[in-house]
Protein backbone atom coordinates (compact mmCIF):
# COMPACT_ATOMS: atom_id res chain seq x y z
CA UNK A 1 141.68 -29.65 -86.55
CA UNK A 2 137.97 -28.49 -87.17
CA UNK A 3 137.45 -27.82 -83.09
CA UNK A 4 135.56 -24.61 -81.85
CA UNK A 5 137.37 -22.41 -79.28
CA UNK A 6 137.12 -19.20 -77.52
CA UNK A 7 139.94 -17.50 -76.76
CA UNK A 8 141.19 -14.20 -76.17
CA UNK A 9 143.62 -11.76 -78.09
CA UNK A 10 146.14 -9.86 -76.65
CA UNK A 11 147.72 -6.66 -77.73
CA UNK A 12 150.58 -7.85 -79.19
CA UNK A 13 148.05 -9.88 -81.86
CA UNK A 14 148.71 -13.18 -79.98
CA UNK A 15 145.83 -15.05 -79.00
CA UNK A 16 144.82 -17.83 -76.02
CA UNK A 17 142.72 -20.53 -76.07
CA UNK A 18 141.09 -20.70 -73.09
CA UNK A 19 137.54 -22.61 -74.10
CA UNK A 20 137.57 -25.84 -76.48
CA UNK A 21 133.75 -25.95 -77.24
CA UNK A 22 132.23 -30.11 -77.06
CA UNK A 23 132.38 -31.64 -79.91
CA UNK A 24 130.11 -33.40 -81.88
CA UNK A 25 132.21 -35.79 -83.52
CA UNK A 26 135.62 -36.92 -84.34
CA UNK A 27 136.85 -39.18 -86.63
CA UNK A 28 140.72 -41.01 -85.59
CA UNK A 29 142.41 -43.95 -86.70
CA UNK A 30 145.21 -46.00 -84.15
CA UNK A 31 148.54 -44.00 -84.59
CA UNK A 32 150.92 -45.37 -87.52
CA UNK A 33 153.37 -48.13 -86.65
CA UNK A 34 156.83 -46.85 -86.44
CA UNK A 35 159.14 -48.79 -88.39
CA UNK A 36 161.75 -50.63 -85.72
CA UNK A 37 159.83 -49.96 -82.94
CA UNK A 38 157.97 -52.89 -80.66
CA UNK A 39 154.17 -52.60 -79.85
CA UNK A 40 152.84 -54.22 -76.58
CA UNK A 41 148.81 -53.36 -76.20
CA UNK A 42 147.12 -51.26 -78.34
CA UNK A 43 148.14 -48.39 -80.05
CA UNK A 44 147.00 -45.13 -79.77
CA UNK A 45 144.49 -42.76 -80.92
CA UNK A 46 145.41 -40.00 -83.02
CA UNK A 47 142.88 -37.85 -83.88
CA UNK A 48 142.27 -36.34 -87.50
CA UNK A 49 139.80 -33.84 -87.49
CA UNK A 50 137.00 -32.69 -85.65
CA UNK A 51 132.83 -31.27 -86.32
CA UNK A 52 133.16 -32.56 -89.45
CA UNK A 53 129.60 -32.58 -91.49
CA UNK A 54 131.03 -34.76 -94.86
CA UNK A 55 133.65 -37.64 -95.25
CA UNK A 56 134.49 -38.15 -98.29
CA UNK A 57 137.01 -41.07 -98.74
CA UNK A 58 138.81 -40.72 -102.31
CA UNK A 59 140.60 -43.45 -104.09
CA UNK A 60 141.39 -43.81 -107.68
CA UNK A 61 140.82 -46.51 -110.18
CA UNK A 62 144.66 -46.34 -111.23
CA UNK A 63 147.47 -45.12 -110.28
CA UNK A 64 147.45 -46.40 -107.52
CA UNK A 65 145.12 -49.12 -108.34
CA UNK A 66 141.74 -49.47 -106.40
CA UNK A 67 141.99 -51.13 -102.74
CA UNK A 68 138.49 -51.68 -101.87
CA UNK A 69 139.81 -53.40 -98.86
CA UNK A 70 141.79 -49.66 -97.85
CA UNK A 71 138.19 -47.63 -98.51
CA UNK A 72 136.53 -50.05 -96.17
CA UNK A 73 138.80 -49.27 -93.32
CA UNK A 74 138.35 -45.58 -93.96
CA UNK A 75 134.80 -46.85 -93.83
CA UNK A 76 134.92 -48.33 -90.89
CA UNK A 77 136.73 -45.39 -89.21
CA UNK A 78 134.09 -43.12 -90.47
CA UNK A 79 131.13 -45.38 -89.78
CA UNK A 80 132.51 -45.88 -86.11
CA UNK A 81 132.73 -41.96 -85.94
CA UNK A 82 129.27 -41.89 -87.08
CA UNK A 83 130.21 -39.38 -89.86
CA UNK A 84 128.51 -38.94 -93.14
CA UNK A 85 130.37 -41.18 -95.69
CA UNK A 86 130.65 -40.73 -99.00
CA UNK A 87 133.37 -42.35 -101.49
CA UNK A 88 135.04 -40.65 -104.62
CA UNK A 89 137.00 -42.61 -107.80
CA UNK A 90 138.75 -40.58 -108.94
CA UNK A 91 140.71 -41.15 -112.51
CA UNK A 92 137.70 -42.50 -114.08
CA UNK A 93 139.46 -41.46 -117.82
CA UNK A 94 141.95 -44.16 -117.04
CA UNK A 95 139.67 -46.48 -116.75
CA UNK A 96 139.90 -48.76 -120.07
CA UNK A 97 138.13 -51.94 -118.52
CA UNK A 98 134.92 -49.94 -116.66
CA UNK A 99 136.23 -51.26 -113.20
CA UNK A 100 134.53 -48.00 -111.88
CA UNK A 101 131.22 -48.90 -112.79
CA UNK A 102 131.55 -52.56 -110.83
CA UNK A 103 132.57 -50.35 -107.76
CA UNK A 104 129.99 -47.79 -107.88
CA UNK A 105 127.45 -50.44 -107.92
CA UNK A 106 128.88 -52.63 -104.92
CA UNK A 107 128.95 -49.56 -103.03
CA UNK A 108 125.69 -47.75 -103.95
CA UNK A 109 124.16 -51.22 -103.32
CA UNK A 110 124.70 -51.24 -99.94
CA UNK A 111 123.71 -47.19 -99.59
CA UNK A 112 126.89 -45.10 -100.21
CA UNK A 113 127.28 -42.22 -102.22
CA UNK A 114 129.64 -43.69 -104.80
CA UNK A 115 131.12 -40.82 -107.00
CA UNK A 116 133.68 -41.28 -109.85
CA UNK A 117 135.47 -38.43 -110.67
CA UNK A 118 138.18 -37.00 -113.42
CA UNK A 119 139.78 -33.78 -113.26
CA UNK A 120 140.80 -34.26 -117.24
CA UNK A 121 137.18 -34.49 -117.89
CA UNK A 122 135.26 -32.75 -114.78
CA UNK A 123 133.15 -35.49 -114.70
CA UNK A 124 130.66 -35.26 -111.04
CA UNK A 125 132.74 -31.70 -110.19
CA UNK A 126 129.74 -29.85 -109.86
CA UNK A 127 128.19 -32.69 -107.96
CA UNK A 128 130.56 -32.19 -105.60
CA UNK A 129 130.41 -28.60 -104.72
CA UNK A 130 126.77 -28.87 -104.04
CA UNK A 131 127.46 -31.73 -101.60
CA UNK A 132 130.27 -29.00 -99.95
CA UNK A 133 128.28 -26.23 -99.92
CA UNK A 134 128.09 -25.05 -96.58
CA UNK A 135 129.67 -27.83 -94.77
CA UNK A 136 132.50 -28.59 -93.46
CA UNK A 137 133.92 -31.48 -95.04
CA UNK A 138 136.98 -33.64 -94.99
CA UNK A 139 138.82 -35.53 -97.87
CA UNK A 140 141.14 -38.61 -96.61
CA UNK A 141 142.58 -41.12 -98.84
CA UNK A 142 145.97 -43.35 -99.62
CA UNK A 143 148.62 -41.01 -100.94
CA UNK A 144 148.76 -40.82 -104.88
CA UNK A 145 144.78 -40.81 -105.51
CA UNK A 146 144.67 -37.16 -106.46
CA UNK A 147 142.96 -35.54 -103.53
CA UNK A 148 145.30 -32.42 -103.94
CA UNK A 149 144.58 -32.36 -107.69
CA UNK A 150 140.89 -32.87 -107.02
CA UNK A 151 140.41 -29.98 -104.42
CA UNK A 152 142.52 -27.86 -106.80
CA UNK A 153 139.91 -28.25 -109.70
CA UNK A 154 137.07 -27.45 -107.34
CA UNK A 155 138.69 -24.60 -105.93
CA UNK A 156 141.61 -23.73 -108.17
CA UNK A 157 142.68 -20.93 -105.83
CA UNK A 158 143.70 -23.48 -103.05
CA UNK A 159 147.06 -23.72 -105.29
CA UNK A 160 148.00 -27.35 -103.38
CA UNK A 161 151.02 -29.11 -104.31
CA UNK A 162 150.26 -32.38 -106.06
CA UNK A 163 152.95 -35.50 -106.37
CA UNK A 164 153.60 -38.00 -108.95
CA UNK A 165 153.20 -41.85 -108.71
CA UNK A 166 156.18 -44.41 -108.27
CA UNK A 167 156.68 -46.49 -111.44
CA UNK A 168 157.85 -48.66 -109.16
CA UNK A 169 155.37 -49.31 -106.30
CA UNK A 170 152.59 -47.87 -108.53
CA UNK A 171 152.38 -45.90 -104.55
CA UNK A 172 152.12 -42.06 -104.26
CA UNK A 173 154.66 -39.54 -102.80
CA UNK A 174 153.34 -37.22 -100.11
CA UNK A 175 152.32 -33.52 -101.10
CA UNK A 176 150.09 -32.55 -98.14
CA UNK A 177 151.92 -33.20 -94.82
CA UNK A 178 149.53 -32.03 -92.48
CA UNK A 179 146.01 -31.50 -91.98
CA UNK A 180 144.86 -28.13 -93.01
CA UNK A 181 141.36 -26.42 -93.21
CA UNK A 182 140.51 -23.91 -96.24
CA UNK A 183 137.87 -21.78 -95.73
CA UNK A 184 136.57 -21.45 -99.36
CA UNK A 185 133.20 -19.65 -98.88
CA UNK A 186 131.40 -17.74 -96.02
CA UNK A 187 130.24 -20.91 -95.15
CA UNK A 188 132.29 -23.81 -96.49
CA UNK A 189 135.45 -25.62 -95.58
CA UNK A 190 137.76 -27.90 -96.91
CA UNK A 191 139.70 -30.17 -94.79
CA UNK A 192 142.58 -31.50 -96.62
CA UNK A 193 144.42 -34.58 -95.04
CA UNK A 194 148.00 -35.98 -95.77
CA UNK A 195 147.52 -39.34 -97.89
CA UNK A 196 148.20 -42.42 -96.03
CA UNK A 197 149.69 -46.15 -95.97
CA UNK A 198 147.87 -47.87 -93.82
CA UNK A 199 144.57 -46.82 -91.78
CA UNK A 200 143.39 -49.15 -88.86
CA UNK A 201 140.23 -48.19 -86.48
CA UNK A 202 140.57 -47.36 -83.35
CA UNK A 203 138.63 -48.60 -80.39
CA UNK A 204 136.66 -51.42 -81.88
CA UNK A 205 135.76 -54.32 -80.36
CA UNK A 206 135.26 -57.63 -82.26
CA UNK A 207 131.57 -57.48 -81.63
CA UNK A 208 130.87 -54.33 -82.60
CA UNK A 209 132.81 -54.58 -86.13
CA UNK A 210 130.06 -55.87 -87.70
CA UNK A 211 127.59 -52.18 -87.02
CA UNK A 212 130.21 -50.66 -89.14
CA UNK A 213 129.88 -52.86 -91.85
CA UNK A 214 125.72 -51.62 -93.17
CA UNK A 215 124.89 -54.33 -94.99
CA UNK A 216 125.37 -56.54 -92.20
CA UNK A 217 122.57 -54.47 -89.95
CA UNK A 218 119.51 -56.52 -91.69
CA UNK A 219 120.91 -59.86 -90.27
CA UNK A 220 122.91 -59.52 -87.02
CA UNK A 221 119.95 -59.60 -84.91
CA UNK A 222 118.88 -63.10 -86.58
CA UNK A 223 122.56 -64.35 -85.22
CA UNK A 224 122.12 -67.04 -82.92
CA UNK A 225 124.87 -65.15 -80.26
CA UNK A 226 124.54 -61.80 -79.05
CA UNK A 227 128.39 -61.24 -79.09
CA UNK A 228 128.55 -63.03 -82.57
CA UNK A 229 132.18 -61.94 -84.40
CA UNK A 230 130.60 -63.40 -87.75
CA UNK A 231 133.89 -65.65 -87.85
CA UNK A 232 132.75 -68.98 -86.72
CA UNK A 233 130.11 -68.91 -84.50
CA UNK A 234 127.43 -71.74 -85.43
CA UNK A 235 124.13 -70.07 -86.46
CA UNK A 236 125.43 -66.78 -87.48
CA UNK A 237 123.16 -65.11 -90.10
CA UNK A 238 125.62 -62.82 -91.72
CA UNK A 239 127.82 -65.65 -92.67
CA UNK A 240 124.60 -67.16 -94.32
CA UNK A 241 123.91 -64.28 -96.07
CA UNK A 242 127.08 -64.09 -97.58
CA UNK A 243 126.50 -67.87 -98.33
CA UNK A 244 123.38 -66.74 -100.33
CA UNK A 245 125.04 -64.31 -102.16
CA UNK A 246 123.22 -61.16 -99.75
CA UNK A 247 126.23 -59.83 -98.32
CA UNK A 248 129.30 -59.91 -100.79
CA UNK A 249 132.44 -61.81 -100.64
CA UNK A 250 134.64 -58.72 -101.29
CA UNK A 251 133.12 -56.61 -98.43
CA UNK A 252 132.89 -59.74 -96.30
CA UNK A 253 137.07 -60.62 -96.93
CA UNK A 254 137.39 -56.95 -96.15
CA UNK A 255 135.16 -57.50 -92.62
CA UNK A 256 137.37 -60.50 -91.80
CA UNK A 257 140.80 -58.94 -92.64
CA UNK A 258 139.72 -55.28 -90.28
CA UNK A 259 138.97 -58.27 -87.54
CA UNK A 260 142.26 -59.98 -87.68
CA UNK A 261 143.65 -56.66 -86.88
CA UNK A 262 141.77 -56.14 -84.01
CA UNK A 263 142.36 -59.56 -82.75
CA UNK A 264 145.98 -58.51 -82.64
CA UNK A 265 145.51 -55.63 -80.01
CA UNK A 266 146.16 -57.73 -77.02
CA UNK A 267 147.11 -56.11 -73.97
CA UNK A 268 149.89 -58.11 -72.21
């Protein structure tokens, strides 16, 4: 999704590829377990979309209730893909105990666009179509958050299928089931993304981790290892930061929990 090609049509109206242009980025995550089945080495890539200009990683505030530890693995994913990141609330009119305003500010504090949204109110809406305006941008998030009924208030003729959320597992249904890309302008497109589960990296090693993870830039050179993992090594500077209250504790449980995961992709 989002490559460049030349190809050729024949007379029948059939066309075929024949050139897939370079790209200049991609973002993937490692494919989705498959329940039952054993894993032995790493698993592999699968690749979402491609040339994209704007991520824009949307969660909601309820229903489902925030994960900030799921938007910093999208982060991750889209830091590591060296995308544009930005990160949307959406459902900011359910929010009775202003847990988007905590959010925003973690996230803004460390130099993300931090958005909260509402389609009931249209809060940020033309915010966002400025941001679109001719790019080409992609929308990922967990399943429920109301990306479909987000991209359907910004461009109502899209007409995508939204879902309701399990009373039960306070978890979303899927509506979008593939990856498609609207062309809404001369010049602007909408990737839209089936919601997910889970979302792990792909093709990060335990040293690197911490690059994708901003806030940690201003100290990792003060470490007193090179290949510092931030874990346990004796005179690591990020750890002190977090000690002194620079780095915080919820993006620094969320560093340690993406590394466990990592540390689990051993090839045999």
């Amino acid at each position: 999704m989002g490559d460049c090609v030349e190809f050729d049509i024949n007379k029948d109206g059939s066309g075929v590829i024949h050139t897939i242009n370079p790209r200049k980025n991609y973002l993937s995550r490692k494919s989705p377990r498959i329940k039952g089945a054993s894993y032995r080495g790493e698993r592999l890539e699968q690749i979402i979309a491609a040339n994209i200009d704007n991520l824009f990683i949307v969660s909601s505030i309820l229903e489902p209730h925030f994960n900030n530890k799921v938007v910093d693995r999208f982060i991750v994913a889209g830091e590591s893909s060296k995308l544009t990141v930005n990160i949307i609330i959406n459902k900011k009119d359910l929010d009775d105990d202003e847990l988007v305003e905590l959010w925003q500010s973690l996230y803004t504090g460390i130099g993300y666009n931090a958005i909260a949204t509402s389609v009931k109110t249209g809060e940020a809406i033309g915010q966002i179509i400025k941001m679109l305006s001719g790019k080409k941008s992609l929308f990922w998030g967990q399943s429920g958050v109301g990306k479909s009924s987000l991209l359907n208030f910004l461009f109502p003729h899209l007409e995508l299928e939204t879902g309701e959320i399990s009373s039960y597992s306070d978890k979303g249904t899927h509506t979008t089931v593939t990856s498609v890309m609207h062309k809404v302008d001369e010049n602007t497109f909408i990737i839209d993304t089936p919601g997910v589960r889970e979302i792990d990296p792909f093709g990060i090693r335990k040293e690197d981790l911490g690059h994708y993870f901003i806030e940690f830039n201003d100290f990792m050179t003060e470490c007193r290892f090179n290949t510092c993992t931030h874990h346990h090594e004796p005179g690591c500077s990020v750890i002190e930061a977090v000690d002194a209250g620079k780095i915080s504790l919820e993006r620094y449980d969320s560093y340690l929990r993406v590394l466990d995961t990592i540390e689990e992709d051993i090839n045999f």
